[in-house]
Protein backbone atom coordinates (compact mmCIF):
# COMPACT_ATOMS: atom_id res chain seq x y z
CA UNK A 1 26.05 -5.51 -25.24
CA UNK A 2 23.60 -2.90 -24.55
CA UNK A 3 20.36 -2.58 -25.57
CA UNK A 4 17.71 -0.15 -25.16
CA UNK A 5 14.03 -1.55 -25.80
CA UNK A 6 11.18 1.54 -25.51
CA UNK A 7 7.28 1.73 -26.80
CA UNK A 8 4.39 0.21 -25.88
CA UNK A 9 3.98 -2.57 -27.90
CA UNK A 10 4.43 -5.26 -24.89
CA UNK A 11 4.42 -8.28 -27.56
CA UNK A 12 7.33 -7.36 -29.20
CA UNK A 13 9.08 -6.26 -26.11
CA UNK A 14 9.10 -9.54 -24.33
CA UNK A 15 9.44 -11.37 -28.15
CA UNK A 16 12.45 -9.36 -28.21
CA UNK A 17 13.72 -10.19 -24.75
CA UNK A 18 13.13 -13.29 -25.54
CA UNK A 19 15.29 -13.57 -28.22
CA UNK A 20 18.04 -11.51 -26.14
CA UNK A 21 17.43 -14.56 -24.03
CA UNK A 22 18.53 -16.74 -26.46
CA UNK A 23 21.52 -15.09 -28.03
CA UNK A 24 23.05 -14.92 -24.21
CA UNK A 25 22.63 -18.57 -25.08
CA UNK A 26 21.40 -19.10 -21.21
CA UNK A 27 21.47 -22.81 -19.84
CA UNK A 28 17.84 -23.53 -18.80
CA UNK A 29 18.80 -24.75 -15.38
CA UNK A 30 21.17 -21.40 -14.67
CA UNK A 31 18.91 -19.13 -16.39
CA UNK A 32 17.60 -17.96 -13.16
CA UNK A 33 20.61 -17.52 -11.96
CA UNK A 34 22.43 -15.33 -14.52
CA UNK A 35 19.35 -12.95 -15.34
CA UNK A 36 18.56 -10.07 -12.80
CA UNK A 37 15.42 -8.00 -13.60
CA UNK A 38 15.59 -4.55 -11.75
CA UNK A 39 12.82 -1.93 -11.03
CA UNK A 40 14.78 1.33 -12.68
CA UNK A 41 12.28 3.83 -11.12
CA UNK A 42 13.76 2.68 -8.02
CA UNK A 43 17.09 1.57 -9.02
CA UNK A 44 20.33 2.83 -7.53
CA UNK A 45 23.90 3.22 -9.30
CA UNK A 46 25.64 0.90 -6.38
CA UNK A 47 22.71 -1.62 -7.09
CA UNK A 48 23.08 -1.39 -10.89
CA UNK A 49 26.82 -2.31 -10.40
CA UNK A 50 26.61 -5.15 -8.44
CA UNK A 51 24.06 -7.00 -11.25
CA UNK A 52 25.80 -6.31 -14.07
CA UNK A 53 29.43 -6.74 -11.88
CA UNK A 54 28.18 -10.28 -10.70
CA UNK A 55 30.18 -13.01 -12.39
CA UNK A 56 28.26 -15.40 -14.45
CA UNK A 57 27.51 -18.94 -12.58
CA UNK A 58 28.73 -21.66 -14.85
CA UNK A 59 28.01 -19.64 -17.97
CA UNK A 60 29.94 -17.27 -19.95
CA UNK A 61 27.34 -14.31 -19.50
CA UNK A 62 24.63 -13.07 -17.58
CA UNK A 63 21.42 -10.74 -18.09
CA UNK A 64 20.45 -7.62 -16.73
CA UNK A 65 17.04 -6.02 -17.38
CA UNK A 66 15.86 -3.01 -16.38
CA UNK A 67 12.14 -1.82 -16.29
CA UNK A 68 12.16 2.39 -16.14
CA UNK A 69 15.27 3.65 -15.74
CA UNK A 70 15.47 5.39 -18.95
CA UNK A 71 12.27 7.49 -18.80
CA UNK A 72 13.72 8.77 -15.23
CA UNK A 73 15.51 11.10 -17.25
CA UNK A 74 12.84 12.10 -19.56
CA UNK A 75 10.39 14.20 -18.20
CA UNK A 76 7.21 14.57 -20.28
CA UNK A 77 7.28 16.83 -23.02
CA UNK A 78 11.32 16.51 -23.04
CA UNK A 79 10.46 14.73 -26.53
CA UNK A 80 9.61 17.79 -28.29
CA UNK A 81 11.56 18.42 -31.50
CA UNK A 82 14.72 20.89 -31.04
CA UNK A 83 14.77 20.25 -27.48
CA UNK A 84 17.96 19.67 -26.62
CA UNK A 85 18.46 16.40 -23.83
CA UNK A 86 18.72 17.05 -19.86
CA UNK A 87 22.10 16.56 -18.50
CA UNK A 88 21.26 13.91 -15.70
CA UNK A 89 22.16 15.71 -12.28
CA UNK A 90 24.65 15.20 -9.87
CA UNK A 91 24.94 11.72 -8.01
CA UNK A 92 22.80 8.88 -8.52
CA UNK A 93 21.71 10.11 -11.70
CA UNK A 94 25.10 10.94 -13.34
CA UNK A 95 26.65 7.86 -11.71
CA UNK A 96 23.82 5.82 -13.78
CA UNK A 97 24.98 7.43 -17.03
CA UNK A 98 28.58 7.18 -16.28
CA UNK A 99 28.23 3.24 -15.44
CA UNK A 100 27.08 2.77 -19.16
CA UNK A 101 30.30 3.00 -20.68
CA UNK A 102 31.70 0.73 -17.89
CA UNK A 103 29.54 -2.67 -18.25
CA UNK A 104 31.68 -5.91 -18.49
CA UNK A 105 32.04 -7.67 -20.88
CA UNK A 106 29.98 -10.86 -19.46
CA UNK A 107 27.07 -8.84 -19.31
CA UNK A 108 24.26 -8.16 -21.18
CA UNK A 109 22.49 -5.11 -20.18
CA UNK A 110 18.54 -4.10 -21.37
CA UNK A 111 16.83 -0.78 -20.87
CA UNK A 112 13.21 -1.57 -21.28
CA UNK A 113 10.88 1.18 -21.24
CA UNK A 114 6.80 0.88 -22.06
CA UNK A 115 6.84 4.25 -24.02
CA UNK A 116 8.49 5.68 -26.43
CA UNK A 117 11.65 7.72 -25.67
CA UNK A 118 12.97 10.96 -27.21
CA UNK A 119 16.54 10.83 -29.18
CA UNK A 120 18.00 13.05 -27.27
CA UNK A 121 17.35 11.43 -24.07
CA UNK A 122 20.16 11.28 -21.67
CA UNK A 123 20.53 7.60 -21.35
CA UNK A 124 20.36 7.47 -24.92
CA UNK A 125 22.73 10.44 -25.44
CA UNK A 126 25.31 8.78 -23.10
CA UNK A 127 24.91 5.28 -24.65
CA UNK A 128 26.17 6.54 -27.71
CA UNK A 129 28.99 8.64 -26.48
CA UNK A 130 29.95 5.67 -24.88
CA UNK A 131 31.17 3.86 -27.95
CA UNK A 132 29.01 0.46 -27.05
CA UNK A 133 26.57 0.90 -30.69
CA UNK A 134 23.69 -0.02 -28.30
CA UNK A 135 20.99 -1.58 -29.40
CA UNK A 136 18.27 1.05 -29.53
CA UNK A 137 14.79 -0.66 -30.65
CA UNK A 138 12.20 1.37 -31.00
CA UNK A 139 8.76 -0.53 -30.87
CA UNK A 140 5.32 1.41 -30.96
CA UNK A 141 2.09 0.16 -30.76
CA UNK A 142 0.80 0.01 -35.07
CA UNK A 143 -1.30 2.68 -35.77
CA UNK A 144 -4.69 1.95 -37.64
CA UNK A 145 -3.42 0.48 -40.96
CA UNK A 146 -0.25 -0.49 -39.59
CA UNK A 147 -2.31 -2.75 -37.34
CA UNK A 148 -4.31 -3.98 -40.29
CA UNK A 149 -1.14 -4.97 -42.25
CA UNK A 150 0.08 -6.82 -38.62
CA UNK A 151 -3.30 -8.95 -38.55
CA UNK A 152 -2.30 -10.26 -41.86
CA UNK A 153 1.58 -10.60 -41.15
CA UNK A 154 0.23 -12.19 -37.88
CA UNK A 155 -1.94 -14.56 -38.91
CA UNK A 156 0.83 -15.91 -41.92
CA UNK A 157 2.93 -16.78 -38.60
CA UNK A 158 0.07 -18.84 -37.29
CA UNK A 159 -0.15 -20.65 -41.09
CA UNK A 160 -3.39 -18.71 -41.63
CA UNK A 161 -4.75 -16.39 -43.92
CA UNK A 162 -7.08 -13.25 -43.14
CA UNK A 163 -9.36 -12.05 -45.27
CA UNK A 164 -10.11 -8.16 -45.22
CA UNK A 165 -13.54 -9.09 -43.80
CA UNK A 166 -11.89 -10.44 -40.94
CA UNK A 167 -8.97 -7.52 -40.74
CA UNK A 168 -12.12 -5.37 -40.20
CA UNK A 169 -14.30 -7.46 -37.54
CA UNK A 170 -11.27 -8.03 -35.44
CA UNK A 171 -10.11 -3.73 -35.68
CA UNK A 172 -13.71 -2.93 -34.71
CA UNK A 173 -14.01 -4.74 -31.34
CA UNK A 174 -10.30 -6.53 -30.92
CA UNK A 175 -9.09 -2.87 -29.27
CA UNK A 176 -4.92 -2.87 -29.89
CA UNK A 177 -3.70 -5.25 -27.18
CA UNK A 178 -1.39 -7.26 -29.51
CA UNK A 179 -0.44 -9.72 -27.40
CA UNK A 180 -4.66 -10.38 -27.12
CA UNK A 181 -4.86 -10.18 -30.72
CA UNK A 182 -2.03 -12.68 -31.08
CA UNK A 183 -3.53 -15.61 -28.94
CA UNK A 184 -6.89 -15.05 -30.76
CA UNK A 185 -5.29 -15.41 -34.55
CA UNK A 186 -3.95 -18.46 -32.86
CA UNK A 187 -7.15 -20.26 -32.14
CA UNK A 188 -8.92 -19.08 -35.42
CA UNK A 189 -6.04 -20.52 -37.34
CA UNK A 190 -6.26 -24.13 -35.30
CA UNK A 191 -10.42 -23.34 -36.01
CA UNK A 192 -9.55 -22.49 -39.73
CA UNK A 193 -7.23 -25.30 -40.38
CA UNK A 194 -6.00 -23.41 -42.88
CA UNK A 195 -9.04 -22.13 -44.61
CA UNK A 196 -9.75 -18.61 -45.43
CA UNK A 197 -10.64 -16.86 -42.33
CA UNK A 198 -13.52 -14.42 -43.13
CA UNK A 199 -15.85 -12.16 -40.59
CA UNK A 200 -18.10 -15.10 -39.88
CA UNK A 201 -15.40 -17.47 -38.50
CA UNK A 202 -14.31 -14.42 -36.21
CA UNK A 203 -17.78 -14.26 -34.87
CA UNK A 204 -18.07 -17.70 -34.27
CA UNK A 205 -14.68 -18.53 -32.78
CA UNK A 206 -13.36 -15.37 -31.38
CA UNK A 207 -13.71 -14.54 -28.08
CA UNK A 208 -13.92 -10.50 -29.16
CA UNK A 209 -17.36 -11.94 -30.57
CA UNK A 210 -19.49 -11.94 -27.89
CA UNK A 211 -18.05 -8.18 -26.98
CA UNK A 212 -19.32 -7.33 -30.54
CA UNK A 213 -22.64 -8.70 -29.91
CA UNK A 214 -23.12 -6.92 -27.04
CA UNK A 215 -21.86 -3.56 -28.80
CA UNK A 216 -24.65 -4.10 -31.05
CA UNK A 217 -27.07 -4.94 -28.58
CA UNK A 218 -25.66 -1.42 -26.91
CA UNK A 219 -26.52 0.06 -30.06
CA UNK A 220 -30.19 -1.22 -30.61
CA UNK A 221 -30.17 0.19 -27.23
CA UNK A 222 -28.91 3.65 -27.91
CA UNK A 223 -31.25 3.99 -31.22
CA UNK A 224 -33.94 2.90 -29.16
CA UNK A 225 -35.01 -0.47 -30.72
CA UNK A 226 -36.18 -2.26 -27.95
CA UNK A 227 -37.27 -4.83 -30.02
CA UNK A 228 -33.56 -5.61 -31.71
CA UNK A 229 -32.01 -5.13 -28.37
CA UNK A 230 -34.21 -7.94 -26.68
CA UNK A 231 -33.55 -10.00 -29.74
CA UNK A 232 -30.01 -9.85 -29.96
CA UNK A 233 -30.17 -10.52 -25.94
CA UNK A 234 -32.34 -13.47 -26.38
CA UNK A 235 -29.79 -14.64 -29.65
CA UNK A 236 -26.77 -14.85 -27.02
CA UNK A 237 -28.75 -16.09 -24.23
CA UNK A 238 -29.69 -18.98 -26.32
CA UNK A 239 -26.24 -19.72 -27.63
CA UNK A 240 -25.09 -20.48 -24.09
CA UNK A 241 -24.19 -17.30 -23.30
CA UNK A 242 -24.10 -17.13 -19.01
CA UNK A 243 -26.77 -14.13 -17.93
CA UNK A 244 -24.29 -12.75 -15.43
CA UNK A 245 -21.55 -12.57 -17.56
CA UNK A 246 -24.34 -10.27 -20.39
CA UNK A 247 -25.17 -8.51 -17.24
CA UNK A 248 -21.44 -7.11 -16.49
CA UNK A 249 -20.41 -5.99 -20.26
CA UNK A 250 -24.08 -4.07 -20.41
CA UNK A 251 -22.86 -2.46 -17.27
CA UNK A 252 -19.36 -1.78 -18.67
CA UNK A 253 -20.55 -0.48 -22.07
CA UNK A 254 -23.46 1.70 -20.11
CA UNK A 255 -20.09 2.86 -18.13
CA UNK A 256 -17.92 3.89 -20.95
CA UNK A 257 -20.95 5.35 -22.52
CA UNK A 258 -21.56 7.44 -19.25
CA UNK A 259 -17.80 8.49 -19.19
CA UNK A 260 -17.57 9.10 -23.23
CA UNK A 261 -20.98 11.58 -22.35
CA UNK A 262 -19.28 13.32 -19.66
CA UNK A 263 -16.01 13.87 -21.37
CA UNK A 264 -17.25 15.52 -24.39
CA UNK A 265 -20.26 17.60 -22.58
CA UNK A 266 -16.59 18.58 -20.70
CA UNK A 267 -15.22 19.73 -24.20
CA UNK A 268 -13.16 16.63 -24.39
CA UNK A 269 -12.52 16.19 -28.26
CA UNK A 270 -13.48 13.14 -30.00
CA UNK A 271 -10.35 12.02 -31.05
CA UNK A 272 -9.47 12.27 -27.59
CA UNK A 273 -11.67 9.83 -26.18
CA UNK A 274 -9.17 6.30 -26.69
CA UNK A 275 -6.83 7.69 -24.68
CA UNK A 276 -8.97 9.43 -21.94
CA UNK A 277 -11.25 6.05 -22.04
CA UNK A 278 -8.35 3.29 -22.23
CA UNK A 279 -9.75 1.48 -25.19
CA UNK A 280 -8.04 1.41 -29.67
CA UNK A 281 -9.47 4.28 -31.22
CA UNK A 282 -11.99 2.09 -33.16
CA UNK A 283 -13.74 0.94 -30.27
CA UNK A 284 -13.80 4.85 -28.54
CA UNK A 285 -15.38 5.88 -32.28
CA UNK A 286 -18.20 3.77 -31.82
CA UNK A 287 -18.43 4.45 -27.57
CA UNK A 288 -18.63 8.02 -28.94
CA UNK A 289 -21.35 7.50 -31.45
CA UNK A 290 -23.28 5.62 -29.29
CA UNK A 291 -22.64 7.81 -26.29
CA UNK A 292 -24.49 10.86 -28.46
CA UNK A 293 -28.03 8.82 -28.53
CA UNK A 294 -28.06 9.80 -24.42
CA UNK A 295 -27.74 12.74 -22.53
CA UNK A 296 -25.62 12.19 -19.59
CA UNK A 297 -28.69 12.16 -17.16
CA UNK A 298 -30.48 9.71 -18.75
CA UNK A 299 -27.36 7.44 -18.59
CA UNK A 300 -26.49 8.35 -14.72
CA UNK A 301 -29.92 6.81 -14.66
CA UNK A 302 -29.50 3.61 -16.61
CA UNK A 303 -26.43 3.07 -14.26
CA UNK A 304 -28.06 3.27 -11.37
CA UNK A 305 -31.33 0.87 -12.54
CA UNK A 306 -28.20 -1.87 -13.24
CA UNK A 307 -26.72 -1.16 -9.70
CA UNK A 308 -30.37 -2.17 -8.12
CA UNK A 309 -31.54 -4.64 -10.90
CA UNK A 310 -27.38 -6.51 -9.87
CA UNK A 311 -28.57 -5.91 -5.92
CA UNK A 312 -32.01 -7.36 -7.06
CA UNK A 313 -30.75 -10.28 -8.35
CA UNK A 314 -28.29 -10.87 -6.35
CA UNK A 315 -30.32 -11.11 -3.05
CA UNK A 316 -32.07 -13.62 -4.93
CA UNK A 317 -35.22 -10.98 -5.61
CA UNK A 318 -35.16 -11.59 -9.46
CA UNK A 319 -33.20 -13.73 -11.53
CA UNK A 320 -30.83 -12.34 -13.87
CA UNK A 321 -32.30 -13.29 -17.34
CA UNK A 322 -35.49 -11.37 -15.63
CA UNK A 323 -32.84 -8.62 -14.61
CA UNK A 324 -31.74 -7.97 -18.19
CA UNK A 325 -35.26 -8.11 -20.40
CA UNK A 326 -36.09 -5.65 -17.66
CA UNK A 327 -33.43 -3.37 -18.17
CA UNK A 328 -33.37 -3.76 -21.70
CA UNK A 329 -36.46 -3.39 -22.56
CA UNK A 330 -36.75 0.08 -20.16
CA UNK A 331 -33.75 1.79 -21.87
CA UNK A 332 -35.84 2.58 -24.88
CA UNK A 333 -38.26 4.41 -22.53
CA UNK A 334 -37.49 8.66 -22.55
């Protein structure tokens, strides 16, 4: 069996590797033994045929998996509609297509791939030509309402149930690392015990909570109100909240909002700023609204007051509650 896994949703990657696992029906003990995971960036066809030639040890099958081999023959933009696939060049490359239609029998062979591939790839081309009806799963990560309806599929898995409150909190400052989102529904479904989970259990039991406190305390901040900045500060302080830990996601929002500033004074368009910034769309929305109540100056400057107020406390010249009612309370100052 062949099957070729590409997107980059990692969760249901590896969910569906794992279930590959289990329909090669893999002893526990030999598992180890009869799976081979190669680097296909790297990969070479004399290398590919010795995994997938190997006889299975005391089973009737073994597993090959290979990260990046596929996109080796997809250069970027390939994917454009009407483009018609690359023929994979002489040697390695067309000795790696060829060996498709050869696997045994007693292997199972995966093509994993963390982004989406085009149809007309050559691996894929060849895989079909090859008569083995691969397995070709194509797994994205949800877009924005996708990603709402996978909260509440998600959370029925757990035995919970999300209200749209919730959907909402957790799309605003849970980003769209599933596999993140995943192990969070899981704790606020053993926290629910099967109550209704609305925006206020989120807050108080998800860990994306304190995040959205301090993206509100980043917006008092960029409004200038000094006086619900140092209250919101003061609110997580005295919830346990450690100082250093407040200290290092002020300096990472100041950061993003310094590199959101920079990127569109560079032209960069909005919609442009998730990917350019590595954070969901939702989040890069509000970096960007934020980011427009500074001028890029003014930020460089808030930057560097963290880097000395960190060195400050750090040397043991200030302690770091001290450090951040100073700094907060100077950012509303022009």
């Amino acid at each position: 069996m062949l099957y070729v896994l590409h997107g980059d949703d990692e969760l249901r990657r590896s969910e569906w590797l794992a279930e590959i696992r289990n329909t090669v029906a893999l002893d526990e003990g030999l598992a180890g033994l009869n799976t081979s995971v190669l680097d296909g960036q790297k990969l070479t066809a004399e290398e590919l045929e010795a995994a997938c030639g190997t006889a299975p040890f005391l089973a009737d099958k073994r597993l090959v998996i290979v990260e990046g081999l596929v996109s080796r023959l997809e250069p970027k933009g390939e994917a454009r509609k009407g483009t018609p696939p690359r023929a994979p060049r002489e040697g390695q490359e067309k000795r790696l297509v060829a060996y498709l239609s050869q696997i045994p029998p007693t292997t199972d062979l995966v093509l994993a791939e963390e982004r989406l591939l085009s149809p007309l790839n050559a691996f894929v081309v060849a895989a079909v030509e090859a008569g083995g009806r691969p397995v070709a799963l194509s797994l994205p990560r949800p877009d924005s309402q996708e990603l709402r309806q996978w909260l509440v599929t998600r959370a029925r898995v757990h035995g919970a149930q999300l209200l749209s409150e919730a959907v909402e909190q957790l799309l605003a400052f849970g980003g769209n690392n599933l596999r993140l989102l995943d192990g969070e529904l899981a704790k606020l479904a053993a926290y629910a015990d099967g109550a209704p989970i609305g925006a206020e259990e989120v807050r108080r039991s998800v860990s994306y909570a304190r995040e959205a406190s301090v993206f509100d305390m980043v917006d008092a901040l960029g409004r200038r109100d000094t006086r619900t900045a140092l209250r919101k500060l003061h609110e997580l302080l005295a919830e346990g909240e450690a100082a250093g830990y407040l200290f290092a996601m002020i300096a990472r929002q100041i950061t993003l909002l310094l590199r959101a500033r920079e990127l569109l004074d560079g032209g960069t368009p909005p919609a442009s700023l998730a990917a350019e910034l590595g954070v969901h769309r939702f989040v890069a929305q509000k970096i960007g609204d934020q980011a427009r109540n500074f001028s890029a100056a003014r930020l460089r400057a808030l930057h560097e007051q963290l880097l000395q107020l960190d060195w400050a406390s750090k040397t043991g010249k200030v302690e770091q509650e001290a450090a951040l009612d100073v700094f907060v309370a100077s950012v509303g100052m022009r």
